[in-house]
Each structure stands twice: as structure tokens, then as C-alpha cells.
Protein backbone atom coordinates (compact mmCIF):
# COMPACT_ATOMS: atom_id res chain seq x y z
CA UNK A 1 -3.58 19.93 34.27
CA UNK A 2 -0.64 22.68 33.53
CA UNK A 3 0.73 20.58 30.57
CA UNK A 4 -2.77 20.73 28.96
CA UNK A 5 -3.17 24.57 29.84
CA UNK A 6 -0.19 24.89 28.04
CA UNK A 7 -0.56 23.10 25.32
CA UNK A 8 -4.29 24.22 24.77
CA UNK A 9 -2.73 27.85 24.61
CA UNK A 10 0.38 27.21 22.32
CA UNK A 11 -2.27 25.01 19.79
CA UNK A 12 -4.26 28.01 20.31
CA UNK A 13 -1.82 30.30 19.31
CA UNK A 14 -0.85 28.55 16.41
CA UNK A 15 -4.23 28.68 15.29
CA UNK A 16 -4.80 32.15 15.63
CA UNK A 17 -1.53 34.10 14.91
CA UNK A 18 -0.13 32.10 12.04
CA UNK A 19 -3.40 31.30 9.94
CA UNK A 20 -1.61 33.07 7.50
CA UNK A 21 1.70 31.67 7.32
CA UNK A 22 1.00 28.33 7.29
CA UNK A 23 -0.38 25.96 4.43
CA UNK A 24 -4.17 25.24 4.47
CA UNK A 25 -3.94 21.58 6.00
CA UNK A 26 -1.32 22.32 8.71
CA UNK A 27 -4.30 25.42 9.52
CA UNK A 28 -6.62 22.79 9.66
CA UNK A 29 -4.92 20.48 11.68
CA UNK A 30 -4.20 23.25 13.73
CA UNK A 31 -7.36 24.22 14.42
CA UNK A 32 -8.52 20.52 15.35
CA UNK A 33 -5.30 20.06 17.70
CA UNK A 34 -6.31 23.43 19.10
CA UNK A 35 -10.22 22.59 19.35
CA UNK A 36 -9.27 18.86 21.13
CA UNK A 37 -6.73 20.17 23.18
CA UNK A 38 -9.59 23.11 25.14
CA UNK A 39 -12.12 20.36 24.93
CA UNK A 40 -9.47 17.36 27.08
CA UNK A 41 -8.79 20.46 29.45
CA UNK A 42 -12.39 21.70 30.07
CA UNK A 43 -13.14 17.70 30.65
CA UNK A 44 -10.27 17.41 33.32
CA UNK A 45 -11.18 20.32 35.00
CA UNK A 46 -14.52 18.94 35.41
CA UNK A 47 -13.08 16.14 36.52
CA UNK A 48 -11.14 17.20 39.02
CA UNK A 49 -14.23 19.07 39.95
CA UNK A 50 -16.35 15.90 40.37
CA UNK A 51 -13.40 14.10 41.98
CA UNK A 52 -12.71 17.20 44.84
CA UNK A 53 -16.70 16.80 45.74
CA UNK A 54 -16.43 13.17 45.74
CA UNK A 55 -13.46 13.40 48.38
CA UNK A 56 -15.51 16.34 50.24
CA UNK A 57 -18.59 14.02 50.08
CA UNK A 58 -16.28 10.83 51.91
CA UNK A 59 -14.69 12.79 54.33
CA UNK A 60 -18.13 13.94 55.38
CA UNK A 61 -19.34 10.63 55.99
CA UNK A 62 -16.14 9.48 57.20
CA UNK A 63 -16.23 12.35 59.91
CA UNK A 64 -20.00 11.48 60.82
CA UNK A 65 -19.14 8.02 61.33
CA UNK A 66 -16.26 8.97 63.51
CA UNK A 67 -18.51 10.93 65.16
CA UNK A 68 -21.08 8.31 65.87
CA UNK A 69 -18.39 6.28 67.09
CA UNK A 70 -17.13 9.02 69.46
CA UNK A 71 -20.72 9.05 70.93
CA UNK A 72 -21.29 6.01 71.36
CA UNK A 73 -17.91 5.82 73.24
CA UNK A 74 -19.01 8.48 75.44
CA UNK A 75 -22.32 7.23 76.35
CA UNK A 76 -20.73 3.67 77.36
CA UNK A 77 -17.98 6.03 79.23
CA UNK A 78 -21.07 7.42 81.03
CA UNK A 79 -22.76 4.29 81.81
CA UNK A 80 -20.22 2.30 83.50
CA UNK A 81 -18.12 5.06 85.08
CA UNK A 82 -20.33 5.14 88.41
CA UNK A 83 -20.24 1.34 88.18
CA UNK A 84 -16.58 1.07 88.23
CA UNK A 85 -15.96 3.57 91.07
CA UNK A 86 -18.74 1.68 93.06
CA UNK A 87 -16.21 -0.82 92.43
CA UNK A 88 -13.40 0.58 93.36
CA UNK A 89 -14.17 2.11 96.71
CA UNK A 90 -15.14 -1.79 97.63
CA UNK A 91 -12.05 -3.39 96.70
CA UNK A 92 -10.05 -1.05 98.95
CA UNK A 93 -8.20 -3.12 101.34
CA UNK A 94 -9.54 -1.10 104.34
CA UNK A 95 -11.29 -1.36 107.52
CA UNK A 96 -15.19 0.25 107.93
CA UNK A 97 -16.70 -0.74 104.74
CA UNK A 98 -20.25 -0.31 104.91
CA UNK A 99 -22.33 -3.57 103.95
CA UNK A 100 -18.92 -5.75 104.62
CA UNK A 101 -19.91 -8.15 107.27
CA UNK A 102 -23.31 -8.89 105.96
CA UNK A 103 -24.68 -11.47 103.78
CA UNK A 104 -26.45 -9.60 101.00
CA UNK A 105 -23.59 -6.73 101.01
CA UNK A 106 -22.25 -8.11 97.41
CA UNK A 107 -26.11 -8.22 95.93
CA UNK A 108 -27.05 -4.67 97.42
CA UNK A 109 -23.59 -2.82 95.80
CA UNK A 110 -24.38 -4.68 92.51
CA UNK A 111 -28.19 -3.32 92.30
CA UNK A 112 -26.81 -0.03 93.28
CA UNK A 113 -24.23 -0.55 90.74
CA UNK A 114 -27.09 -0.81 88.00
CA UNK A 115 -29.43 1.51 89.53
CA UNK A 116 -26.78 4.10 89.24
CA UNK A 117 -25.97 3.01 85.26
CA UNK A 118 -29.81 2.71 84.35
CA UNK A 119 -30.55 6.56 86.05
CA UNK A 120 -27.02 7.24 83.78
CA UNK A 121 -28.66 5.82 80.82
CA UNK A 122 -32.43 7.27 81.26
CA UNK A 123 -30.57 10.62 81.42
CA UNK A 124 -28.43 10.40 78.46
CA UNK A 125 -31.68 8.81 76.81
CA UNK A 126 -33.78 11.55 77.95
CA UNK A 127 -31.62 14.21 75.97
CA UNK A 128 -32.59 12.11 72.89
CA UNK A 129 -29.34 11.05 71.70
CA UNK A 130 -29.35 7.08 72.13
């Protein structure tokens, strides 16, 4: 992009300061040179224009997806957290569990377990982002 700045102004000043000095077809071929050279750098700026709000436009949807991911993440984070320390208070090697000598102890912690997740879920829901 320099190089052609540069070489749009030097054909540019050839043109214009030595019209007079110079034969007839070197002024004309001057004048062409000069005339191509603006035109290739007013098409790379535009260009580079086009290509900078290409790269804008993908790193906004890059960044949304991300961000979709992130949430997503989160939600599932949400979910299962109460689940897992249901979890791990029961697998503590420890004395005084509640629900440990019974028969249905395993089926009432794992209804709790989803209880807990679906109220979890219905919340997050209810703020209207899943």
C-alpha cells in the first residue's frame, strides 16, 4: 500500500511538473502510468477496506459463538452442580448419614438429585435464556 502511494505520487509528479520538458509520448505515457497507478491504489484501499469489515464481521460471529458456547457451559454448570454435591456429601465415609440404613435411601437422594436440577433448570429457563 506505501509502494503504490509512492509511486502514484512520483507518476504524478512526473505528469504534472515536467509536461514541459519531456517529449509528447513520454507525457502521454506519463499521464496513463500516473492515471493507473491512483486508480490500483484507490482499488486497494478499498480493498483493504472490504477485507478489515470482513475480519470485523468474523470475529463478531466468532465471539457470539464463543459466547453461546460459554452459556451453554454455564447453564450445564448450573444444572448438575447441586447434583454433584448431593453426591458428594453421600459418599463421605462417615457415620450419621441420613437415609443410610434404609432401603429406598439410594432412590430418594437420586429424585432429590433431579428435583434439585429440574427447579435449577425451570429457573434458568424462566429468565428466558435456554
Amino acid at each position: 500500500h506505501r509502494q503504490m502511494a509512492t509511486l502514484t505520487s512520483l507518476f504524478r509528479h512526473l505528469d504534472h511538473s515536467h509536461r514541459n520538458d519531456l517529449p509528447d509520448p513520454v507525457n502521454d505515457m506519463a499521464a496513463r502510468l500516473s492515471h493507473r497507478a491512483h486508480t490500483l491504489y484507490h482499488d486497494g484501499e478499498q480493498l483493504q477496506a472490504r477485507t478489515r469489515l470482513l475480519q470485523d464481521e468474523l470475529m463478531a460471529k466468532l465471539t457470539m459463538q464463543s459466547n453461546q458456547l460459554l452459556y451453554i457451559l454455564s447453564v450445564m454448570t448450573a444444572v448438575l452442580l447441586p447434583m454433584t454435591i448431593i453426591s458428594g456429601l453421600f459418599g463421605m465415609n462417615v457415620g450419621g448419614l441420613p437415609l443410610l440404613d434404609s432401603p429406598i435411601g439410594f432412590w430418594v437422594v437420586t429424585a432429590v438429585s433431579l428435583l434439585v436440577a429440574c427447579a435449577v433448570y425451570l429457573f434458568v429457563r424462566r429468565l428466558g435464556r435456554v
